[in-house]
C-alpha atoms as a PDB file:
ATOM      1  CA  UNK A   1     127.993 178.425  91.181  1.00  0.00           C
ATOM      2  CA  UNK A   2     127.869 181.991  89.897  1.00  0.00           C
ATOM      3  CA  UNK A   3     124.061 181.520  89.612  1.00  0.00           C
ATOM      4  CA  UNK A   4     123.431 180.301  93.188  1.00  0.00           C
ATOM      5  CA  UNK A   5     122.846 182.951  95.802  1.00  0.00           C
ATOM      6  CA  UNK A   6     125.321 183.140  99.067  1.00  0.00           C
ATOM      7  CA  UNK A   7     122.919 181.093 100.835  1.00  0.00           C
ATOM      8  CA  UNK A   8     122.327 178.367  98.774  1.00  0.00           C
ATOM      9  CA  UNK A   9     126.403 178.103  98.728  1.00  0.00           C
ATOM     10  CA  UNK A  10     126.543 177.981 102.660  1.00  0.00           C
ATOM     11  CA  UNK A  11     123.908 175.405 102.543  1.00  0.00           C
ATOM     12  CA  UNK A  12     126.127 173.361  99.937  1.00  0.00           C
ATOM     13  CA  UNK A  13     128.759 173.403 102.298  1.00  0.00           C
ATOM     14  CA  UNK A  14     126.640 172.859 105.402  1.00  0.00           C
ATOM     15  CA  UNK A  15     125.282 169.689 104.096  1.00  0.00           C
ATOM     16  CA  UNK A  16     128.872 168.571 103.337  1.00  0.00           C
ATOM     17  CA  UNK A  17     129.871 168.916 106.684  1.00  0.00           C
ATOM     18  CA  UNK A  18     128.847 165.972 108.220  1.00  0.00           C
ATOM     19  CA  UNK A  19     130.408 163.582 105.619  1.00  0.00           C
ATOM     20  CA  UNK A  20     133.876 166.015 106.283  1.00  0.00           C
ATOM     21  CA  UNK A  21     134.126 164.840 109.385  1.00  0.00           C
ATOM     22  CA  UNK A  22     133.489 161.079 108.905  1.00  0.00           C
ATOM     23  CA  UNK A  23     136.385 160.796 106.151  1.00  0.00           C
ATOM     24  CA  UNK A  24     139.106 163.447 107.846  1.00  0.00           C
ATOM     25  CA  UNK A  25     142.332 161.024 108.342  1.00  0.00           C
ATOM     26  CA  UNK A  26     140.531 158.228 106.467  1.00  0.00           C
ATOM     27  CA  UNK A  27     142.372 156.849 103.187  1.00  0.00           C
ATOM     28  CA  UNK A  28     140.276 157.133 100.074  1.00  0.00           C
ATOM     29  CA  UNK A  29     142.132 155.570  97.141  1.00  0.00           C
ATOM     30  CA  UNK A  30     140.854 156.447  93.792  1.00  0.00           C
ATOM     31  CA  UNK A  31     140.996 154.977  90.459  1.00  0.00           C
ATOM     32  CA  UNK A  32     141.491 156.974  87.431  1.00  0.00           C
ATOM     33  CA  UNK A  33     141.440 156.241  83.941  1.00  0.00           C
ATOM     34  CA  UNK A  34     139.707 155.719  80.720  1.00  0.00           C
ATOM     35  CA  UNK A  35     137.348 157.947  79.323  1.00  0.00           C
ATOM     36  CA  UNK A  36     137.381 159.876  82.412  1.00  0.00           C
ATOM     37  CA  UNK A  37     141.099 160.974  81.192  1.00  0.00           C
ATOM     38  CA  UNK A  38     139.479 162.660  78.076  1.00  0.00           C
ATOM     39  CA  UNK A  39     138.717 166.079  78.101  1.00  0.00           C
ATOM     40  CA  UNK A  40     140.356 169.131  79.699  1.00  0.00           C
ATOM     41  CA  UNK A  41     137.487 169.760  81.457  1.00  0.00           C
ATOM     42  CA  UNK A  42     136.489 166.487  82.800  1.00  0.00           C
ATOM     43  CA  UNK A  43     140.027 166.094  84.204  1.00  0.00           C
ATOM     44  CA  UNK A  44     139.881 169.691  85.657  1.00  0.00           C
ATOM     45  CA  UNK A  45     136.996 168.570  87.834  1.00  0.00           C
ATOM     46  CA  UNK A  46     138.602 164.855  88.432  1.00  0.00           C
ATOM     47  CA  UNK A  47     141.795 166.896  89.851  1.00  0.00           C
ATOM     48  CA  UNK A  48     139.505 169.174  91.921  1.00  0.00           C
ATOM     49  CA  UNK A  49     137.767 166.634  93.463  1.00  0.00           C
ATOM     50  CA  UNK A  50     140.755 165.154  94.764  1.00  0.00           C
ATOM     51  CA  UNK A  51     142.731 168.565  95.736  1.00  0.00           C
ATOM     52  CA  UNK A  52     139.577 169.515  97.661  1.00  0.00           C
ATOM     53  CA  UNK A  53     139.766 165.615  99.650  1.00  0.00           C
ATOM     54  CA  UNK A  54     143.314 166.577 100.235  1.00  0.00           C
ATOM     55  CA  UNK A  55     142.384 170.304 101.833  1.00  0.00           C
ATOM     56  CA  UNK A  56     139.501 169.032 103.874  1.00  0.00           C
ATOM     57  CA  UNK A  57     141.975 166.722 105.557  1.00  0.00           C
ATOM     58  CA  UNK A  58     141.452 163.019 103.558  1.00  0.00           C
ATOM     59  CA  UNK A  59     144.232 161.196 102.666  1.00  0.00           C
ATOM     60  CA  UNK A  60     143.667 160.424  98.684  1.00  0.00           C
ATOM     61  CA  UNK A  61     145.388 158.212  96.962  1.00  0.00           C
ATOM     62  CA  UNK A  62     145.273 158.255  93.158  1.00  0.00           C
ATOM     63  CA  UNK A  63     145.841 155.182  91.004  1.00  0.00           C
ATOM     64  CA  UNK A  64     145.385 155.542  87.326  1.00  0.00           C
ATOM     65  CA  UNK A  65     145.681 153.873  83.836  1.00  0.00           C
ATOM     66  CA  UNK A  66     145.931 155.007  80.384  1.00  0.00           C
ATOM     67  CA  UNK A  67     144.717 152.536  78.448  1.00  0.00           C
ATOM     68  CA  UNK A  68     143.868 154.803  75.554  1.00  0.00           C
ATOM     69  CA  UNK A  69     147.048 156.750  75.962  1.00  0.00           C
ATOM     70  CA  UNK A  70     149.012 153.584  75.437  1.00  0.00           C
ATOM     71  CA  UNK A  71     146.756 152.827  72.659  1.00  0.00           C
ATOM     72  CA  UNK A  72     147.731 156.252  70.714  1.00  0.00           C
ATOM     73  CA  UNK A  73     151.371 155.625  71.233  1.00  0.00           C
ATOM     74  CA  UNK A  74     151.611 152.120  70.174  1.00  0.00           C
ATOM     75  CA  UNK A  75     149.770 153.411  66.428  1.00  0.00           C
ATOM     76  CA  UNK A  76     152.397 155.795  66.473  1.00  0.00           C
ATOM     77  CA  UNK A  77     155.566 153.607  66.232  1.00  0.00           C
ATOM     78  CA  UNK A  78     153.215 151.104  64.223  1.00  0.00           C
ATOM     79  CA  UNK A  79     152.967 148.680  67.072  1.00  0.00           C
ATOM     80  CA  UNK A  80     149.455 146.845  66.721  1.00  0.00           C
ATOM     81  CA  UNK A  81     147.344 145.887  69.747  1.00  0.00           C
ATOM     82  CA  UNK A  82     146.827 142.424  70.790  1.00  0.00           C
ATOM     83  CA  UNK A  83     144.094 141.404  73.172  1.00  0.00           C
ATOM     84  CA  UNK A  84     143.279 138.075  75.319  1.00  0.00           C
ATOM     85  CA  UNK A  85     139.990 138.032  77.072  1.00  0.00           C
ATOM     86  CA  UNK A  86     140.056 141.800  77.437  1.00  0.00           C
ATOM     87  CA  UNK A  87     143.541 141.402  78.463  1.00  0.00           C
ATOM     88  CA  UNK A  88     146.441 143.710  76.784  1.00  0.00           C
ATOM     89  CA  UNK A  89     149.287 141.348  75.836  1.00  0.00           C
ATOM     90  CA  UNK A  90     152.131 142.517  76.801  1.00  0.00           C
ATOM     91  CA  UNK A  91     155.562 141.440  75.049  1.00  0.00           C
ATOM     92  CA  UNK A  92     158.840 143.282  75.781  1.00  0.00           C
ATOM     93  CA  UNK A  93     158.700 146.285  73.563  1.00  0.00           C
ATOM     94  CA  UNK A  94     154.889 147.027  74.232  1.00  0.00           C
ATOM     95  CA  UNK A  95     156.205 146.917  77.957  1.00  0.00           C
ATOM     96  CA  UNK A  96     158.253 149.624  77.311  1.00  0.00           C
ATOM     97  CA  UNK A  97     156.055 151.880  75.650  1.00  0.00           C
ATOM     98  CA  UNK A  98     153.762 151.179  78.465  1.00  0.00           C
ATOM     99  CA  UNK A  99     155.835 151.670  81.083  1.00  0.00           C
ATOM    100  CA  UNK A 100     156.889 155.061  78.844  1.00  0.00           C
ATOM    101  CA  UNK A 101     153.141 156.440  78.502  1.00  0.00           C
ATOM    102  CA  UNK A 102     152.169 155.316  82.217  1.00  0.00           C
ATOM    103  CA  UNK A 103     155.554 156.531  84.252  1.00  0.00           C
ATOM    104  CA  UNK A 104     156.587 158.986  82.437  1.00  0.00           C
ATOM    105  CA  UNK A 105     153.761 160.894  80.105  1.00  0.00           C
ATOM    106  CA  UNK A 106     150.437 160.289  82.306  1.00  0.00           C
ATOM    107  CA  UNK A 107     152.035 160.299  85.464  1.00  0.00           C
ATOM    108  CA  UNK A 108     153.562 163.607  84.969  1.00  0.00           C
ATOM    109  CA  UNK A 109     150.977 165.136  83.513  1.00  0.00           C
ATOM    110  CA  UNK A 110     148.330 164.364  86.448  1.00  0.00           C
ATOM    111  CA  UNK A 111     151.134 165.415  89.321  1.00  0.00           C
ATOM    112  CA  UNK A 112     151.728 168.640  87.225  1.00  0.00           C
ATOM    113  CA  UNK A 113     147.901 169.401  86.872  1.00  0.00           C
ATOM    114  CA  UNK A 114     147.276 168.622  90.913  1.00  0.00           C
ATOM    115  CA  UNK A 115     149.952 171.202  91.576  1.00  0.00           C
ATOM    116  CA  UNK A 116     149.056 173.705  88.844  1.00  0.00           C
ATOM    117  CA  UNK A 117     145.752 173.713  90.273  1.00  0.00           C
ATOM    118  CA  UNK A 118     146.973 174.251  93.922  1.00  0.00           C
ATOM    119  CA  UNK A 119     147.783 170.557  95.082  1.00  0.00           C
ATOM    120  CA  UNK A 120     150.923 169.302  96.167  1.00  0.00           C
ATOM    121  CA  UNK A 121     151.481 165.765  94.313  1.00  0.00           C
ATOM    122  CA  UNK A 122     154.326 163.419  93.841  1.00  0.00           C
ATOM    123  CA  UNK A 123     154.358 160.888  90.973  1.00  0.00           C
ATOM    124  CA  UNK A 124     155.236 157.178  91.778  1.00  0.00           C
ATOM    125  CA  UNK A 125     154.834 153.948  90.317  1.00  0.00           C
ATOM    126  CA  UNK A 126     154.776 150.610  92.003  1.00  0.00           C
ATOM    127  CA  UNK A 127     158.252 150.096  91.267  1.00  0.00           C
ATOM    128  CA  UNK A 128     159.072 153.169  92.982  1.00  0.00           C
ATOM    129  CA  UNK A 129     160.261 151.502  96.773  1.00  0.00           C
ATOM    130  CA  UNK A 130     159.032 148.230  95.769  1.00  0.00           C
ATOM    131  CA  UNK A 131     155.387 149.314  96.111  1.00  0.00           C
ATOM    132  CA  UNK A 132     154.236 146.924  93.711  1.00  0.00           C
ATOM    133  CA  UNK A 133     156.289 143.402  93.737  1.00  0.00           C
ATOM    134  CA  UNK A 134     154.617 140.657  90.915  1.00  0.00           C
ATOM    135  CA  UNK A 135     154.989 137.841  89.081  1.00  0.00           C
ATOM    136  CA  UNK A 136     153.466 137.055  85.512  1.00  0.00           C
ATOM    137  CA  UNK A 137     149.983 136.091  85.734  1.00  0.00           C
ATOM    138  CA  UNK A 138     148.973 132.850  85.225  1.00  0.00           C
ATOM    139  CA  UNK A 139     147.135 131.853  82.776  1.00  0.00           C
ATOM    140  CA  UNK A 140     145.997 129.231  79.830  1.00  0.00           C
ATOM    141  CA  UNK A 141     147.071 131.797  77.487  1.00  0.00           C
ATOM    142  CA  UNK A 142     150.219 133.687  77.298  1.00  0.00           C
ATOM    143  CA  UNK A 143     149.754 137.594  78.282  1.00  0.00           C
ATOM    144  CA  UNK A 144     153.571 138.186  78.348  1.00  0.00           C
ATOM    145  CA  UNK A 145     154.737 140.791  80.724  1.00  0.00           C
ATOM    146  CA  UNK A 146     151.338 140.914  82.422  1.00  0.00           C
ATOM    147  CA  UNK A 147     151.782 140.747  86.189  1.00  0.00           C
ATOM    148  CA  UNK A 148     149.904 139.295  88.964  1.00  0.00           C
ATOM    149  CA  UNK A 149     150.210 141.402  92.628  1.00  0.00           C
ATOM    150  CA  UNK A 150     151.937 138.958  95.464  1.00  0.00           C
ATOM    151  CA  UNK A 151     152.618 141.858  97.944  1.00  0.00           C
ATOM    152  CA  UNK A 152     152.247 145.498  98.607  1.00  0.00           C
ATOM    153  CA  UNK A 153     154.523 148.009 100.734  1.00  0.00           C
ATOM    154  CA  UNK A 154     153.031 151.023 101.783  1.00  0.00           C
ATOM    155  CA  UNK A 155     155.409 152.449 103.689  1.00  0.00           C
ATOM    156  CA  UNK A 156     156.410 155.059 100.621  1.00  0.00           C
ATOM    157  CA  UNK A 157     153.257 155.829 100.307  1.00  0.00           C
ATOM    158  CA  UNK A 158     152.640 156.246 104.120  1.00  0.00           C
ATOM    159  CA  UNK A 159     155.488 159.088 103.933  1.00  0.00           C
ATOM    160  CA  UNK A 160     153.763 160.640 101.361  1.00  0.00           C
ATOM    161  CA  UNK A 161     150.691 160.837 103.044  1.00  0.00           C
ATOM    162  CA  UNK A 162     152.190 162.220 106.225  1.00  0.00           C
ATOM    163  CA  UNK A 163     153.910 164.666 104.335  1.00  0.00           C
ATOM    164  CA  UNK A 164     150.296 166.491 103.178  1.00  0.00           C
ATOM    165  CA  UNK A 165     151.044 165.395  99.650  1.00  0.00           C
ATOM    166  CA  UNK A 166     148.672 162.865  97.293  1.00  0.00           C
ATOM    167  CA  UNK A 167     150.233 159.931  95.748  1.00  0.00           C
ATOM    168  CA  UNK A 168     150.033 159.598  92.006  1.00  0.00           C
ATOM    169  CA  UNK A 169     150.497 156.071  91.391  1.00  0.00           C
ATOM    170  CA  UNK A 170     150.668 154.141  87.617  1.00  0.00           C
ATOM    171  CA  UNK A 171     150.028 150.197  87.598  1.00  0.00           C
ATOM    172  CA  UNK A 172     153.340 149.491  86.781  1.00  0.00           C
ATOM    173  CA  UNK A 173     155.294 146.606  89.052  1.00  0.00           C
ATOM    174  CA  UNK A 174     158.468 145.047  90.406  1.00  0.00           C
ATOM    175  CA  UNK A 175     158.954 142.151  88.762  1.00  0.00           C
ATOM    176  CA  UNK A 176     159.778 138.823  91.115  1.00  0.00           C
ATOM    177  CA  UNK A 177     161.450 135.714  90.084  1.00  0.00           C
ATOM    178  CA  UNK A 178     162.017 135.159  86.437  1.00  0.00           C
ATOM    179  CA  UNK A 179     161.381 138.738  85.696  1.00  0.00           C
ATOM    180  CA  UNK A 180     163.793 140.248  88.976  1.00  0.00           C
ATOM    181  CA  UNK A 181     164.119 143.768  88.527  1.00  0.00           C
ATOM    182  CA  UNK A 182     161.842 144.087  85.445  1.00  0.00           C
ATOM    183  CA  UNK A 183     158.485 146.285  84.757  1.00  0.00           C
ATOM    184  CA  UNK A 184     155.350 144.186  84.866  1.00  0.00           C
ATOM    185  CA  UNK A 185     152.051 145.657  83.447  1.00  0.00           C
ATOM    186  CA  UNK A 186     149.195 145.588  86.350  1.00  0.00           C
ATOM    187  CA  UNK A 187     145.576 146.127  85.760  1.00  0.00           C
ATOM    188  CA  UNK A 188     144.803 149.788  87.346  1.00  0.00           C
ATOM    189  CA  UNK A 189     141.496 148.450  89.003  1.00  0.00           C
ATOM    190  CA  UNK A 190     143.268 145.435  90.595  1.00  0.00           C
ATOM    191  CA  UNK A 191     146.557 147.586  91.787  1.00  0.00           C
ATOM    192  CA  UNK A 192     143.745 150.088  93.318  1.00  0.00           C
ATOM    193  CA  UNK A 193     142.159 147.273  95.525  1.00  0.00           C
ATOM    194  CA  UNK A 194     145.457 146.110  96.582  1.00  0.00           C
ATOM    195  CA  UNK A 195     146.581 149.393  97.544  1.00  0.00           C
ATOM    196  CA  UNK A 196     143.529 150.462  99.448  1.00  0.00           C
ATOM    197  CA  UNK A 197     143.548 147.234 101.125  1.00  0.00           C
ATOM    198  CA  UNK A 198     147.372 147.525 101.939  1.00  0.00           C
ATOM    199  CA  UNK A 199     146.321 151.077 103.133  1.00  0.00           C
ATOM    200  CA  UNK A 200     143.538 149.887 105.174  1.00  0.00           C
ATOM    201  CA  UNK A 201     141.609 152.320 103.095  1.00  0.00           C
ATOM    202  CA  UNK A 202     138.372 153.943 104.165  1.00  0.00           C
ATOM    203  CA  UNK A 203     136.787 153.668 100.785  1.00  0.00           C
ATOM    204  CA  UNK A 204     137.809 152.498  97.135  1.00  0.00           C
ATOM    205  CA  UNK A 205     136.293 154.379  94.061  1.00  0.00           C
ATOM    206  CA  UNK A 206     136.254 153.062  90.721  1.00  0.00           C
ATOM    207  CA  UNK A 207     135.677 155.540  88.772  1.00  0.00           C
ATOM    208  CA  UNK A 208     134.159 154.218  85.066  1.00  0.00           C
ATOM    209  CA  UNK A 209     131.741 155.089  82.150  1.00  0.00           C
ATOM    210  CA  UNK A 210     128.593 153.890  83.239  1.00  0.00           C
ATOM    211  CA  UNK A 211     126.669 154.754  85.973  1.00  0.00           C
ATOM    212  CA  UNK A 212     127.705 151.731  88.000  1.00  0.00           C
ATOM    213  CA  UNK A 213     125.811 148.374  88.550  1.00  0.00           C
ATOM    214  CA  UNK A 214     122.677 148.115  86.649  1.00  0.00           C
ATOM    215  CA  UNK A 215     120.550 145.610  86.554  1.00  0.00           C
ATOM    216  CA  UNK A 216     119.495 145.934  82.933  1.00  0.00           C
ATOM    217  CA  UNK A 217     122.344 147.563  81.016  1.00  0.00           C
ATOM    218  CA  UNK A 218     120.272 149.015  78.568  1.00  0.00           C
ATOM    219  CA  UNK A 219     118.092 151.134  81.444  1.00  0.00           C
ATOM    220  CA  UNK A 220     120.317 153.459  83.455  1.00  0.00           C
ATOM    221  CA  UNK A 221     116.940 154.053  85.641  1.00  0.00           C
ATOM    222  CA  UNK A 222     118.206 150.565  87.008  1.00  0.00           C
ATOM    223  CA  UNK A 223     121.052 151.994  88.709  1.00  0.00           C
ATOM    224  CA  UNK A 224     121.575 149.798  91.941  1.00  0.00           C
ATOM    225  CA  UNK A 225     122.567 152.127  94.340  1.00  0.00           C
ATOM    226  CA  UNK A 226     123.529 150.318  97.471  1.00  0.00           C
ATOM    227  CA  UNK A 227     124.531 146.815  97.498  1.00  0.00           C
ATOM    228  CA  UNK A 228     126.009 144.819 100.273  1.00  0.00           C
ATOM    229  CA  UNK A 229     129.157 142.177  99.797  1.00  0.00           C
ATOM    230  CA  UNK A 230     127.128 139.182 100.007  1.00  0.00           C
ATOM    231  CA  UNK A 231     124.470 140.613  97.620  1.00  0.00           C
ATOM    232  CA  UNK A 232     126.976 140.842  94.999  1.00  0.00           C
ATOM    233  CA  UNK A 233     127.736 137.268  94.580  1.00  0.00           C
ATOM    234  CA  UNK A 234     124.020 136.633  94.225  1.00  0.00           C
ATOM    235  CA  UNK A 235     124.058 139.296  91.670  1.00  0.00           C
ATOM    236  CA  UNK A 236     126.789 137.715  89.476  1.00  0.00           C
ATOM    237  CA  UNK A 237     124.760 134.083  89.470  1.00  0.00           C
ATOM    238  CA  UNK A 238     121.668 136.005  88.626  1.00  0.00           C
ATOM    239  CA  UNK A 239     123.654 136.733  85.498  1.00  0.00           C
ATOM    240  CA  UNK A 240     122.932 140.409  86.297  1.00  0.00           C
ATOM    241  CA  UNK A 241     126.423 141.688  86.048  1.00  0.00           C
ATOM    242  CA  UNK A 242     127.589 142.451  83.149  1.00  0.00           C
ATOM    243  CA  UNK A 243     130.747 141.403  81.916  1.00  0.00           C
ATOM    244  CA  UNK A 244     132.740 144.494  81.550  1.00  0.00           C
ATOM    245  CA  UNK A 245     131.446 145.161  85.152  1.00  0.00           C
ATOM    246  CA  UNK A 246     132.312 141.757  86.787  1.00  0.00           C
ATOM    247  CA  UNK A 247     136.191 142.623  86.455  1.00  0.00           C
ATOM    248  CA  UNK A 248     135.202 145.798  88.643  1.00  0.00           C
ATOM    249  CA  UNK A 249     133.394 143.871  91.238  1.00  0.00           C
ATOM    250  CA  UNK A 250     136.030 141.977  91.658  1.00  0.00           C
ATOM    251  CA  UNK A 251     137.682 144.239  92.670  1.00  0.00           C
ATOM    252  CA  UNK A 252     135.630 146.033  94.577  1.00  0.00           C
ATOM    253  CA  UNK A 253     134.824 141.909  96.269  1.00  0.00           C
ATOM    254  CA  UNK A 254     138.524 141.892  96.989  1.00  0.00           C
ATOM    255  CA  UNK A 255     139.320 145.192  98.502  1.00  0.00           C
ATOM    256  CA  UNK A 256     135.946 144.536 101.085  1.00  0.00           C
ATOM    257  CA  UNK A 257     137.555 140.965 101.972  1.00  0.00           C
ATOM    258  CA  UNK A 258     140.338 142.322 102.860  1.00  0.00           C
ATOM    259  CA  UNK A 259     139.562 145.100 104.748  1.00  0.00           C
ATOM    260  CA  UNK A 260     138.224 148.230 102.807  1.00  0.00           C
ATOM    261  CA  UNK A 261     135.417 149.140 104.902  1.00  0.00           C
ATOM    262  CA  UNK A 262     133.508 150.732 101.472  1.00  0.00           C
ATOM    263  CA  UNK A 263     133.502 150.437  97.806  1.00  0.00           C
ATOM    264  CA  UNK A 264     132.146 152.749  95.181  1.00  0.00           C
ATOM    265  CA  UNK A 265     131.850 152.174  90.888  1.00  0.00           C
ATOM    266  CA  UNK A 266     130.845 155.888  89.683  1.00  0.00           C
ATOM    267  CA  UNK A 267     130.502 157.176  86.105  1.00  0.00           C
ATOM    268  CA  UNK A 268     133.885 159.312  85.714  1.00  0.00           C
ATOM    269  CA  UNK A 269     132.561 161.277  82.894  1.00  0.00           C
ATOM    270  CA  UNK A 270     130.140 163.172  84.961  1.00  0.00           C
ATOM    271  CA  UNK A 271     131.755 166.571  86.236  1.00  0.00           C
ATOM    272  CA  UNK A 272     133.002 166.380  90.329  1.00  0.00           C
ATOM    273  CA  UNK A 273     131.142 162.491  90.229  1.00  0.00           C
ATOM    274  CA  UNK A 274     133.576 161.927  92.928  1.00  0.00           C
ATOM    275  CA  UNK A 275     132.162 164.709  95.549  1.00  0.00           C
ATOM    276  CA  UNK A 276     128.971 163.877  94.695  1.00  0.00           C
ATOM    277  CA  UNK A 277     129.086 160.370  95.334  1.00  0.00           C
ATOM    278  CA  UNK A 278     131.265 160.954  98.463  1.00  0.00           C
ATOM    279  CA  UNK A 279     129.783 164.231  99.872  1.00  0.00           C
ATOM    280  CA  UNK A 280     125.800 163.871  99.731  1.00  0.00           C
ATOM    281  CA  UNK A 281     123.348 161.546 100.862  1.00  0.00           C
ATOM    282  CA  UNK A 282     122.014 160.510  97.453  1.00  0.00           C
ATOM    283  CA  UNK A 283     125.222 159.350  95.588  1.00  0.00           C
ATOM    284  CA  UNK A 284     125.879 158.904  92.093  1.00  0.00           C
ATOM    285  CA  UNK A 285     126.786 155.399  91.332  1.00  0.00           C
ATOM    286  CA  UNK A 286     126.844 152.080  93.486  1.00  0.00           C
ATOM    287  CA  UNK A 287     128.072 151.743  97.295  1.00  0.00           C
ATOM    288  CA  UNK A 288     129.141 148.166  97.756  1.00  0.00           C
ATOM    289  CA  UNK A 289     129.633 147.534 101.844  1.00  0.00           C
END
């Protein structure tokens, strides 16, 4: 902003103002991950985004992935890759590099960037308290240690939040039943929607790398910007959703039915896409309400 004059700042600010006072002591949970992750820079202005929700008095929750963090370790000890219908499959030892990369390496390294930037963060993961309890997903193929959510408690989380800081939370569960005690891998969009819904979140962002629903995929001019829940079923049996994007809308479906009162899919490789979308009245991707 070194090229904007005092007024123009103020102005910035001013217009920000109203949506400030809509979200203070609302729950925004956002997911993180992908190409969003790549890049000093682009994380510099993900982490930003969030530490300024946290000043102006939201509670933020962050959920990420690390999809091609896991992928970089697993070519390291020679482990290949093995996908179902865009599905990682998950057998014991690639569960423990995953749990390694997500719980330990990316974990840490977001909560140290939110407080070397001026946040106050504490990593979790959903085994942490029991956050996350699941059972292997079922399926007509075998995804090994892939989990499926059957309950969510807040109440760590909760603390957190009261206690000014944001949650950093990897998709990593409590196994139930057949797999007490044991990590189960969780898709980072689905354990987002669960949370926010758990949380009675405000507003879910999915944060991606397009600029959200299109309806041609080729033309980004098609942008839908503003969608409501019904309208995206008719979407999906229009065959206008894509299918990379229907997983998302799930999502997004889910956390609405249960009690999200707004859902956003953004690009995450556009600097501070977060404040933009959240913080002025044009947006950047796709509100679904």
């Amino acid at each position: 902003m070194k090229d904007f004059s005092n007024e123009t700042r103020a102005g910035i600010l001013i217009h920000a103002l109203p949506y400030i006072q809509i979200f203070r002591n609302k729950t925004i949970v956002v997911k993180y991950g992908g190409n969003a992750m790549q890049g000093e820079d682009l994380k510099k202005a993900v982490i930003e985004d969030i530490i300024l929700m946290s000043c102006v008095g939201i509670r933020a929750v962050l959920v990420h992935g690390g999809g091609p963090e896991i992928e970089t370790m697993l070519k390291k000890t020679g482990k290949e890759s093995r996908f179902i219908n865009g599905l990682r499959y998950t057998d014991e030892e690639t569960m423990d590099i995953v749990q390694m990369v997500l719980c330990g390496k990316v974990n840490k390294e977001i909560t140290a960037l939110i407080e070397k930037t001026g946040g106050k963060a504490i990593g979790l993961c959903g085994i942490d308290g029991s956050m996350l309890k699941a059972r292997r997903m079922k399926s007509e193929y075998d995804l090994g240690m892939v989990g499926e959510i059957e309950q969510v408690d807040v109440s760590l989380l909760n603390s957190v939040l009261e206690s000014g800081a944001i949650p950093v939370i990897s998709s990593v569960a409590y196994g139930t039943g057949a797999d007490e005690g044991k990590p189960l891998n969780i898709n980072a969009d689905i354990a987002a929607a669960k949370i926010a819904a758990a949380l009675k979140a405000e507003k879910l962002v999915l944060m991606t790398d397009v600029k959200g629903i299109l309806r041609d995929i080729k033309d980004e001019a098609t942008l839908i910007k503003s969608v409501t829940r019904p309208q995206l079923d008719e979407l999906k049996k229009e065959g206008i959703l894509s299918k990379g994007m229907i997983p998302k809308v799930d999502c997004c479906a889910m956390a609405l039915d249960s009690g999200v009162r707004k859902a956003h899919i953004i690009n995450g490789c556009l600097p501070h896409a977060i404040l933009i979308e959240l913080f002025t009245d044009e947006g950047i991707g796709t509100m679904i309400e």
